[in-house]
Structures are given as C-alpha cells and as structure tokens.
PDB file of N, CA and C in Angstrom:
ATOM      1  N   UNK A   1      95.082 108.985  94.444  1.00  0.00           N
ATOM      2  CA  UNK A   1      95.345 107.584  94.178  1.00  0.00           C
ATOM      3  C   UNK A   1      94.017 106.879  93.903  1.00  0.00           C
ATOM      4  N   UNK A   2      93.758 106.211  92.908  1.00  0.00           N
ATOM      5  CA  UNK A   2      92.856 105.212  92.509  1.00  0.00           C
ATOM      6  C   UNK A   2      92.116 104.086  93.619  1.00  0.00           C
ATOM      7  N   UNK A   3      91.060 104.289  93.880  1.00  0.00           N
ATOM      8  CA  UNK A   3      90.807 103.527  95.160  1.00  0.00           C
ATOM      9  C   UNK A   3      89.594 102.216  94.615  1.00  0.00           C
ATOM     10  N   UNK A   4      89.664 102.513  93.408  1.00  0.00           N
ATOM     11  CA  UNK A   4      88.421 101.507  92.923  1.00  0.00           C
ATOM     12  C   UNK A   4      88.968 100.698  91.947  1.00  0.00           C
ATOM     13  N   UNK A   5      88.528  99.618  92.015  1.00  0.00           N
ATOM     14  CA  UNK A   5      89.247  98.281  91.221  1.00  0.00           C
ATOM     15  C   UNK A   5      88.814  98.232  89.400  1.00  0.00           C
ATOM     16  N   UNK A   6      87.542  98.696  89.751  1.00  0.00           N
ATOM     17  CA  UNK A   6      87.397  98.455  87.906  1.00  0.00           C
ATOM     18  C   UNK A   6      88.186  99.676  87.098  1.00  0.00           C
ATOM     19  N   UNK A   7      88.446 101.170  88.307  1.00  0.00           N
ATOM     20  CA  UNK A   7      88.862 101.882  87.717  1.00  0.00           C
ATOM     21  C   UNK A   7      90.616 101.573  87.659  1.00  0.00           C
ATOM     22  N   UNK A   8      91.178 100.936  88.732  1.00  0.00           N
ATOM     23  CA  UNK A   8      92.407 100.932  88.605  1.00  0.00           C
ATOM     24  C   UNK A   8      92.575  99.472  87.292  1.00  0.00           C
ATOM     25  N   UNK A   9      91.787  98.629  87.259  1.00  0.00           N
ATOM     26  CA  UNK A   9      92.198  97.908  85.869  1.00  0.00           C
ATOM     27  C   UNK A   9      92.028  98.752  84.439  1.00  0.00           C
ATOM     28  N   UNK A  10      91.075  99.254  84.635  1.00  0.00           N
ATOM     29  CA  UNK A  10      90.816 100.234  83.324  1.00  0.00           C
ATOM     30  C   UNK A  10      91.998 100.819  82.539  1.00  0.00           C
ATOM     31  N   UNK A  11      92.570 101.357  83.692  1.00  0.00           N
ATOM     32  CA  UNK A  11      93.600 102.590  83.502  1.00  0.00           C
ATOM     33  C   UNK A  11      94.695 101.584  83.037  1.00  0.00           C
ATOM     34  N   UNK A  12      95.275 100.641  83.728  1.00  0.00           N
ATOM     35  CA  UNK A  12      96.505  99.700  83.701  1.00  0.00           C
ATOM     36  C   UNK A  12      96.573  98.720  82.286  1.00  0.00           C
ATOM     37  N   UNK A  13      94.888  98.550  81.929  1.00  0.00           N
ATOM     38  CA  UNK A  13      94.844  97.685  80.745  1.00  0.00           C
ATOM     39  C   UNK A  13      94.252  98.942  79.483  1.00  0.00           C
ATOM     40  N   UNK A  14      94.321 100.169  79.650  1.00  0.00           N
ATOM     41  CA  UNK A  14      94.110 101.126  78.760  1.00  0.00           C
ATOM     42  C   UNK A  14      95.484 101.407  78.464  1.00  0.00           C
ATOM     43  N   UNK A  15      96.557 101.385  79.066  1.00  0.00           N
ATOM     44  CA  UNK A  15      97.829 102.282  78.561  1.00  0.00           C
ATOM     45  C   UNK A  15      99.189 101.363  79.265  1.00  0.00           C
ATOM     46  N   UNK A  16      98.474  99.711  79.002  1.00  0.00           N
ATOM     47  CA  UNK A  16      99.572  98.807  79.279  1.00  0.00           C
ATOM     48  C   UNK A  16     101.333  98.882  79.086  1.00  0.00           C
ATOM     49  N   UNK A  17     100.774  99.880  77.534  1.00  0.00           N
ATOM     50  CA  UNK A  17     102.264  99.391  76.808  1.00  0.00           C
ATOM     51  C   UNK A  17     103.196 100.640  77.151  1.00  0.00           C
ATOM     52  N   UNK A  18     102.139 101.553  77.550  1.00  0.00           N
ATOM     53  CA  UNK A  18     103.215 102.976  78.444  1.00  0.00           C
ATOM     54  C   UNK A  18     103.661 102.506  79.492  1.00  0.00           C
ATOM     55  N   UNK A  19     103.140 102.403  80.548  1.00  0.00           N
ATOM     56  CA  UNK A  19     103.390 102.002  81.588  1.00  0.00           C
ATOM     57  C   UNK A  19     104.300 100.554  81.768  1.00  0.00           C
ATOM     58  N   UNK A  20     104.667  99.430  80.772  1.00  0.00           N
ATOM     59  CA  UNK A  20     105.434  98.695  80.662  1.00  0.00           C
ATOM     60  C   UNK A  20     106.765  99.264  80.487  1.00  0.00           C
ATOM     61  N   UNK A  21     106.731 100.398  79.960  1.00  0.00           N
ATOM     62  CA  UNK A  21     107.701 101.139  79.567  1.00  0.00           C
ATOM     63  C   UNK A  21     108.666 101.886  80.836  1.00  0.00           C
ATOM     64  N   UNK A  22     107.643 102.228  81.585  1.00  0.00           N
ATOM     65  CA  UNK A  22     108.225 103.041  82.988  1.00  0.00           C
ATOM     66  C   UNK A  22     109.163 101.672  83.674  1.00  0.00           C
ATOM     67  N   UNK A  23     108.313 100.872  83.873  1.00  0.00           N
ATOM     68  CA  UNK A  23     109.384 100.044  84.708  1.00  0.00           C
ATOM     69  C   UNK A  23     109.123 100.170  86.158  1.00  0.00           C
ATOM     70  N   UNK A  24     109.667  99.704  86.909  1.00  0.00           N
ATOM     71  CA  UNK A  24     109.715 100.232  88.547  1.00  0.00           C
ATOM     72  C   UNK A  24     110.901  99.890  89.075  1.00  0.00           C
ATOM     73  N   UNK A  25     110.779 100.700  90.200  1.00  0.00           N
ATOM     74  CA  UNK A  25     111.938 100.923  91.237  1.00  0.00           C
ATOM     75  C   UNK A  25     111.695 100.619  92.438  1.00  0.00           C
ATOM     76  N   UNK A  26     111.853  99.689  93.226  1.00  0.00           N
ATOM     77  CA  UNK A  26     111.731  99.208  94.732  1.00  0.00           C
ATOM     78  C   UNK A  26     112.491  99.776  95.600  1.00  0.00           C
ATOM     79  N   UNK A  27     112.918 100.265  96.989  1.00  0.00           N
ATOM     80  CA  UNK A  27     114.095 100.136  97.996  1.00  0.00           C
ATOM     81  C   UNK A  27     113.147  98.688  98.568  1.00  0.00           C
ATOM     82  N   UNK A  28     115.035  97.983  98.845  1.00  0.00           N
ATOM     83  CA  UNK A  28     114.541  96.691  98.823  1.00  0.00           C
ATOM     84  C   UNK A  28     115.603  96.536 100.267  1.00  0.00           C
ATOM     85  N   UNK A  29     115.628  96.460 101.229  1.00  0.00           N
ATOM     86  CA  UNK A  29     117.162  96.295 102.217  1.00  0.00           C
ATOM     87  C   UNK A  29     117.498  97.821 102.383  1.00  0.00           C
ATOM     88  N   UNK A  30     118.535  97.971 101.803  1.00  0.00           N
ATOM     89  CA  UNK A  30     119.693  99.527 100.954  1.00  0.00           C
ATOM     90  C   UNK A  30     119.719  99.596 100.066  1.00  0.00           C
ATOM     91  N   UNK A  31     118.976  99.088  99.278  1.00  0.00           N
ATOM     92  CA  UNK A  31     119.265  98.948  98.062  1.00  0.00           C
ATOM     93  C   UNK A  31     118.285  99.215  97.187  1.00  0.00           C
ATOM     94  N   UNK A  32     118.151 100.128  96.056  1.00  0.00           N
ATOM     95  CA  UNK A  32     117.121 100.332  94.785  1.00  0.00           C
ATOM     96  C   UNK A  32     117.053  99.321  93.989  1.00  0.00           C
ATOM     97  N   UNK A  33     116.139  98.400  93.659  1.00  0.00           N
ATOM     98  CA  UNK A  33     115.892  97.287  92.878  1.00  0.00           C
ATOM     99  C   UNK A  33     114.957  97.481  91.862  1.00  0.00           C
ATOM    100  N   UNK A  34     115.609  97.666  90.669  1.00  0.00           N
ATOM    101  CA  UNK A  34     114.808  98.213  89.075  1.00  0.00           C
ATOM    102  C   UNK A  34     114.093  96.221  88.424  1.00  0.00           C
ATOM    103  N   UNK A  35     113.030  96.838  88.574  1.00  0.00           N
ATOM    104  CA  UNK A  35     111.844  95.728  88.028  1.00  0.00           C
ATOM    105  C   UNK A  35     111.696  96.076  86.592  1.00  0.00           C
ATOM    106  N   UNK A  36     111.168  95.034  85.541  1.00  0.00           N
ATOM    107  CA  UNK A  36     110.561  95.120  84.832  1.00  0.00           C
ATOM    108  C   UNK A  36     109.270  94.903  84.606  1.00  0.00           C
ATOM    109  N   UNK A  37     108.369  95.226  84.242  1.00  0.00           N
ATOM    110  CA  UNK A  37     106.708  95.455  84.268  1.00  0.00           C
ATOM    111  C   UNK A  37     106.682  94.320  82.631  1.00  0.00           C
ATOM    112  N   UNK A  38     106.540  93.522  82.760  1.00  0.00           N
ATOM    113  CA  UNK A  38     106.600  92.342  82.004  1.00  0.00           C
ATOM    114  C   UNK A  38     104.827  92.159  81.415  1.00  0.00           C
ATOM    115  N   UNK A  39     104.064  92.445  81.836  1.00  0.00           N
ATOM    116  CA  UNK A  39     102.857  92.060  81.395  1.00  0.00           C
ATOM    117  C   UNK A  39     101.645  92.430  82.126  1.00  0.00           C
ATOM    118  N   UNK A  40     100.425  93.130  81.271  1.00  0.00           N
ATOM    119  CA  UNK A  40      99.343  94.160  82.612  1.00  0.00           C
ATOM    120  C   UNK A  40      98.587  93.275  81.980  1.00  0.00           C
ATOM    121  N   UNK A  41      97.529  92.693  82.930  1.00  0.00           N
ATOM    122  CA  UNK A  41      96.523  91.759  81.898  1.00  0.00           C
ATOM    123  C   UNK A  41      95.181  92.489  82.821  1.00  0.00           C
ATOM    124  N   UNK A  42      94.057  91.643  82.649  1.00  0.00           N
ATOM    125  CA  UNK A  42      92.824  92.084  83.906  1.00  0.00           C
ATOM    126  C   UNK A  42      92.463  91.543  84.658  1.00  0.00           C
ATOM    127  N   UNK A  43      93.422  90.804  85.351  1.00  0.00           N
ATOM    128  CA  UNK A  43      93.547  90.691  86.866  1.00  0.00           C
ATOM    129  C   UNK A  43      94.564  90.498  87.327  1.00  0.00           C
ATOM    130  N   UNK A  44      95.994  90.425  86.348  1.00  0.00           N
ATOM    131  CA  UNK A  44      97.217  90.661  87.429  1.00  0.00           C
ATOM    132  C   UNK A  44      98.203  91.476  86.254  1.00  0.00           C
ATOM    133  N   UNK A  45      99.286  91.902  87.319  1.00  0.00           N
ATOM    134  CA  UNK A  45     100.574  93.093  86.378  1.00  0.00           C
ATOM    135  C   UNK A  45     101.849  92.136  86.911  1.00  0.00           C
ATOM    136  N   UNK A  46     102.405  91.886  86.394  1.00  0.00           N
ATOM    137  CA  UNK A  46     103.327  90.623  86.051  1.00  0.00           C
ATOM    138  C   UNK A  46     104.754  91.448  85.815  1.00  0.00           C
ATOM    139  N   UNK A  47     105.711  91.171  87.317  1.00  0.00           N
ATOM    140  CA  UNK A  47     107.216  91.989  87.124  1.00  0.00           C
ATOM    141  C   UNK A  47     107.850  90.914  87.018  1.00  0.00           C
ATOM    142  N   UNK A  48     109.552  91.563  86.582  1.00  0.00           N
ATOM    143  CA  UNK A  48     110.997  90.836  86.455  1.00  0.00           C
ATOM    144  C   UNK A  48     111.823  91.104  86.743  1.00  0.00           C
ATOM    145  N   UNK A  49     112.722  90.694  87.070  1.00  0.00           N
ATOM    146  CA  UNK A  49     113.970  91.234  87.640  1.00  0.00           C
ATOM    147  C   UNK A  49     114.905  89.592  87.090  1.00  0.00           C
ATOM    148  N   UNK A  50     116.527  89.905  86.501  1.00  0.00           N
ATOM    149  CA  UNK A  50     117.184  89.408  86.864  1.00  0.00           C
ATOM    150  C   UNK A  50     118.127  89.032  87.790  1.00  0.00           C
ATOM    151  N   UNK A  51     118.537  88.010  89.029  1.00  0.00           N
ATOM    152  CA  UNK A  51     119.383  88.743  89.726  1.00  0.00           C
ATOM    153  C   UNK A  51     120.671  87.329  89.581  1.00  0.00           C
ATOM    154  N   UNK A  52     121.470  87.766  89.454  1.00  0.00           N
ATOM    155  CA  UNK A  52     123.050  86.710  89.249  1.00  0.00           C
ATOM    156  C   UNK A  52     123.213  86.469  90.358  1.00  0.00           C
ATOM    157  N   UNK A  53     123.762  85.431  90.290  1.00  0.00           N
ATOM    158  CA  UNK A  53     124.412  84.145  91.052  1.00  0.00           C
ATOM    159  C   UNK A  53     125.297  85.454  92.002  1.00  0.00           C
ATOM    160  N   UNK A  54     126.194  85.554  90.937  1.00  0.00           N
ATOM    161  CA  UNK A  54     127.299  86.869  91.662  1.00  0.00           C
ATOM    162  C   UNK A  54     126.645  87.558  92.711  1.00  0.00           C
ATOM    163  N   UNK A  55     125.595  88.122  92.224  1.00  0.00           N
ATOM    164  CA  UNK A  55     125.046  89.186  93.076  1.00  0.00           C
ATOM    165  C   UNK A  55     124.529  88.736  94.392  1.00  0.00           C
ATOM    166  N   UNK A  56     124.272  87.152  95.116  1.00  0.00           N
ATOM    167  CA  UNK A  56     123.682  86.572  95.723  1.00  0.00           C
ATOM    168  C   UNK A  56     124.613  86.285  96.946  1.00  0.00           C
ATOM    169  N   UNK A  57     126.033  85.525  96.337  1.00  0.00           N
ATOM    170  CA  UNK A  57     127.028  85.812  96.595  1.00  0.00           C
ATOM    171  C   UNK A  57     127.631  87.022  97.347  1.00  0.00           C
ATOM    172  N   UNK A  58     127.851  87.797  96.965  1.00  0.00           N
ATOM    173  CA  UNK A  58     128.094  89.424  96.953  1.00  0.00           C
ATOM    174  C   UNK A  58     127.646  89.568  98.227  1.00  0.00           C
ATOM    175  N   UNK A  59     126.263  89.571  98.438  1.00  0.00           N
ATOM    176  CA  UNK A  59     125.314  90.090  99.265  1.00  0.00           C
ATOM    177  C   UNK A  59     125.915  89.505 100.642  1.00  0.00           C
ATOM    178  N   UNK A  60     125.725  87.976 100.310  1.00  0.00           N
ATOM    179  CA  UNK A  60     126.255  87.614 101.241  1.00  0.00           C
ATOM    180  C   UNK A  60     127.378  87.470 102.179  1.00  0.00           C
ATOM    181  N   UNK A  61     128.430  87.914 101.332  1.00  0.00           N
ATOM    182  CA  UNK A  61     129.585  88.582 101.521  1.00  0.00           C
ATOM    183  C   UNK A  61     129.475  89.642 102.445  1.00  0.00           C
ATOM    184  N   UNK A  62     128.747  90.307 102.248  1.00  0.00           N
ATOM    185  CA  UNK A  62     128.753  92.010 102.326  1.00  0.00           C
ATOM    186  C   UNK A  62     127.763  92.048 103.651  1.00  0.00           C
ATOM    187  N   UNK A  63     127.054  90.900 104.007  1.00  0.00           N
ATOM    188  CA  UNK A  63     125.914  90.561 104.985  1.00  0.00           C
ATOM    189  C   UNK A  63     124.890  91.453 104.903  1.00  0.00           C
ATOM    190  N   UNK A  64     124.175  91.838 103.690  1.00  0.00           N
ATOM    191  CA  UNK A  64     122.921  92.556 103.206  1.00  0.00           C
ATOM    192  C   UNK A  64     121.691  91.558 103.876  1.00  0.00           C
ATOM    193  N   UNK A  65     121.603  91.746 104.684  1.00  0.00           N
ATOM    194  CA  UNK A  65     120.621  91.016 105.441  1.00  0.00           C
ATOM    195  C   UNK A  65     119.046  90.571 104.592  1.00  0.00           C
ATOM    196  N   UNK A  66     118.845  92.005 104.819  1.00  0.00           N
ATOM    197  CA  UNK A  66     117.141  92.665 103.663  1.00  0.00           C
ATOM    198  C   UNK A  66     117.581  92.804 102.565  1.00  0.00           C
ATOM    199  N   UNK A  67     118.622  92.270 101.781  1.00  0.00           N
ATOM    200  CA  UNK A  67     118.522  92.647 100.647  1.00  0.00           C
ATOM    201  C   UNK A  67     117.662  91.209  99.885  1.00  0.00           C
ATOM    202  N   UNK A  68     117.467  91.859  98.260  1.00  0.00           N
ATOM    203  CA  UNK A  68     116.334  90.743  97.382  1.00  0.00           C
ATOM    204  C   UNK A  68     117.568  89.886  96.732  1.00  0.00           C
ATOM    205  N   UNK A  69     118.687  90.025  96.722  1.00  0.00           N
ATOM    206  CA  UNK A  69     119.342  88.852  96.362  1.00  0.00           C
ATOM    207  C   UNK A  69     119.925  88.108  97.572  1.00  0.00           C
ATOM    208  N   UNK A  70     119.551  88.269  98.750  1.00  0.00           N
ATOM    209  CA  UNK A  70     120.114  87.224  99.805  1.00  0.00           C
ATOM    210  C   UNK A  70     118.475  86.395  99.761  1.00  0.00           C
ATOM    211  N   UNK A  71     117.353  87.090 100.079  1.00  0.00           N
ATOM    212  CA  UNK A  71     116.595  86.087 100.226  1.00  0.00           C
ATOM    213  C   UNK A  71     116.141  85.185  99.040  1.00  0.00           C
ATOM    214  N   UNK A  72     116.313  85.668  97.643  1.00  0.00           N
ATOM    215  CA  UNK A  72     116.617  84.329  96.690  1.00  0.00           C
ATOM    216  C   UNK A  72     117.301  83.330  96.691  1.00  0.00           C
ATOM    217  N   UNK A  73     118.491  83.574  97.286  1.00  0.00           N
ATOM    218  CA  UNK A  73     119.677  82.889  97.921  1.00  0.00           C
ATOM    219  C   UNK A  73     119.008  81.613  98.634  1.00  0.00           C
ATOM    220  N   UNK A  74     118.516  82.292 100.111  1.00  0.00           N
ATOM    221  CA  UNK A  74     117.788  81.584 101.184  1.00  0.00           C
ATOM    222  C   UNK A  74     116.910  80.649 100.747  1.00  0.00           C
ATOM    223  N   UNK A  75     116.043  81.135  99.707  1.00  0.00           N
ATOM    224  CA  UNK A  75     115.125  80.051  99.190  1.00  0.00           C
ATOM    225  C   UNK A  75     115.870  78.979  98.942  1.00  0.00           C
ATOM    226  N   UNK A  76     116.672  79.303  97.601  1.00  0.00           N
ATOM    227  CA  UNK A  76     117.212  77.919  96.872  1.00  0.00           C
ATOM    228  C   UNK A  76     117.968  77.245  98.003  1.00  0.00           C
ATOM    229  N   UNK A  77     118.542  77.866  98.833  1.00  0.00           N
ATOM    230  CA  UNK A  77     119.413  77.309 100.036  1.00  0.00           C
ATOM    231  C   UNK A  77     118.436  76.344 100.658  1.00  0.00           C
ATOM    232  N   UNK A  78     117.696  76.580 101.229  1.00  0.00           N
ATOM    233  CA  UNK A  78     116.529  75.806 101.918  1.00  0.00           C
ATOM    234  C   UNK A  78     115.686  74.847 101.236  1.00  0.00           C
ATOM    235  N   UNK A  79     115.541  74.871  99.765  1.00  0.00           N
ATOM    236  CA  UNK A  79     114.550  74.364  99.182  1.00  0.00           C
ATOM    237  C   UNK A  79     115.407  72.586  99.123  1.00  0.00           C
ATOM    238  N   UNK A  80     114.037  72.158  99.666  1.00  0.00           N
ATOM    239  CA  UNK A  80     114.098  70.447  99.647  1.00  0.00           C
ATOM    240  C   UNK A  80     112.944  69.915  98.496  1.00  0.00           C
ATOM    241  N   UNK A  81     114.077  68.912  97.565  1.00  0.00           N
ATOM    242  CA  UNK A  81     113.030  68.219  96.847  1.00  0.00           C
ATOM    243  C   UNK A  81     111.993  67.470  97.304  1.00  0.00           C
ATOM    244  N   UNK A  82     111.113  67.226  96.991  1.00  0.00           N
ATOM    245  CA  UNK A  82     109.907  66.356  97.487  1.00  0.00           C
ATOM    246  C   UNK A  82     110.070  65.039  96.739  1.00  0.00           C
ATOM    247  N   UNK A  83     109.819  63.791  97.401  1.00  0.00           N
ATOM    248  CA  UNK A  83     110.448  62.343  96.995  1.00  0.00           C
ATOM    249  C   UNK A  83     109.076  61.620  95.973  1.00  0.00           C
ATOM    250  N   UNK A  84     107.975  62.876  95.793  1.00  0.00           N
ATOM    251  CA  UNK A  84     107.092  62.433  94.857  1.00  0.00           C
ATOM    252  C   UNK A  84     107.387  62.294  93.090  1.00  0.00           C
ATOM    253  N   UNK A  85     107.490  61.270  92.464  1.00  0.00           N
ATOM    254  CA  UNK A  85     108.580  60.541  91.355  1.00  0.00           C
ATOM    255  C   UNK A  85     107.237  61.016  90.023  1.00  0.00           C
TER     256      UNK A  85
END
C-alpha cells in the first residue's frame, strides 16, 4: 500500500480516468454501497452515490440502523434553517 502522499497523488492523477472507471464498493450497516468516483484532482477524489427517497424510507421501515440511507434521512430530519435572511 502507498504510504507517501506525492506518490499516492501521482498515481491517482496519472490514471484518473481508469480508476474513475472502477468505481467503489463500501459495506455500509449490511449493506454494500456502490459509489461513483466522480472526479481525482491533486488534492481531493470526489465520490457519488444516489440514494431515493424510497430507499430512506425502506430503511427505516426495515430499522437499518447503520445503514447510509437512514443517516441521510437523519440529517434532513434534524436539519434546522438558520433565521439569517
């Protein structure tokens, strides 16, 4: 494994558009969560994921505690506007 920083950017911004290609795979909860590798620049690698309303739902249904669509959920659930106009 790559333990040095100029070498691990090297590599990531030498063969961006392969490696955009792979994609990634998380266990996220129980669950395998497929990312997209959206953008390698030289100083950050930039993922995506879509996740539906449904699926948030679902989860919660199902009481996926650790899963990545309950705590998106939680956010928007919790999130308070700020009264700055």
């Amino acid at each position: 494994m790559i333990d040095n920083l100029d070498e691990l950017v090297a590599k990531a911004v030498d063969n961006k558009q392969e490696i955009k290609r792979e994609g990634l795979r998380l266990k996220i909860g129980d669950s395998e969560e497929d990312f997209r590798i959206s953008g390698i620049g030289e100083k950050t690698v930039k993922i995506e994921k879509f996740v539906k309303y449904e699926d948030m739902i679902e989860a919660a249904e199902l009481g996926k505690e650790d899963s990545l669509q309950l705590a998106i959920m939680k956010v928007i659930d919790e999130f308070e506007a700020s009264d700055d106009s």
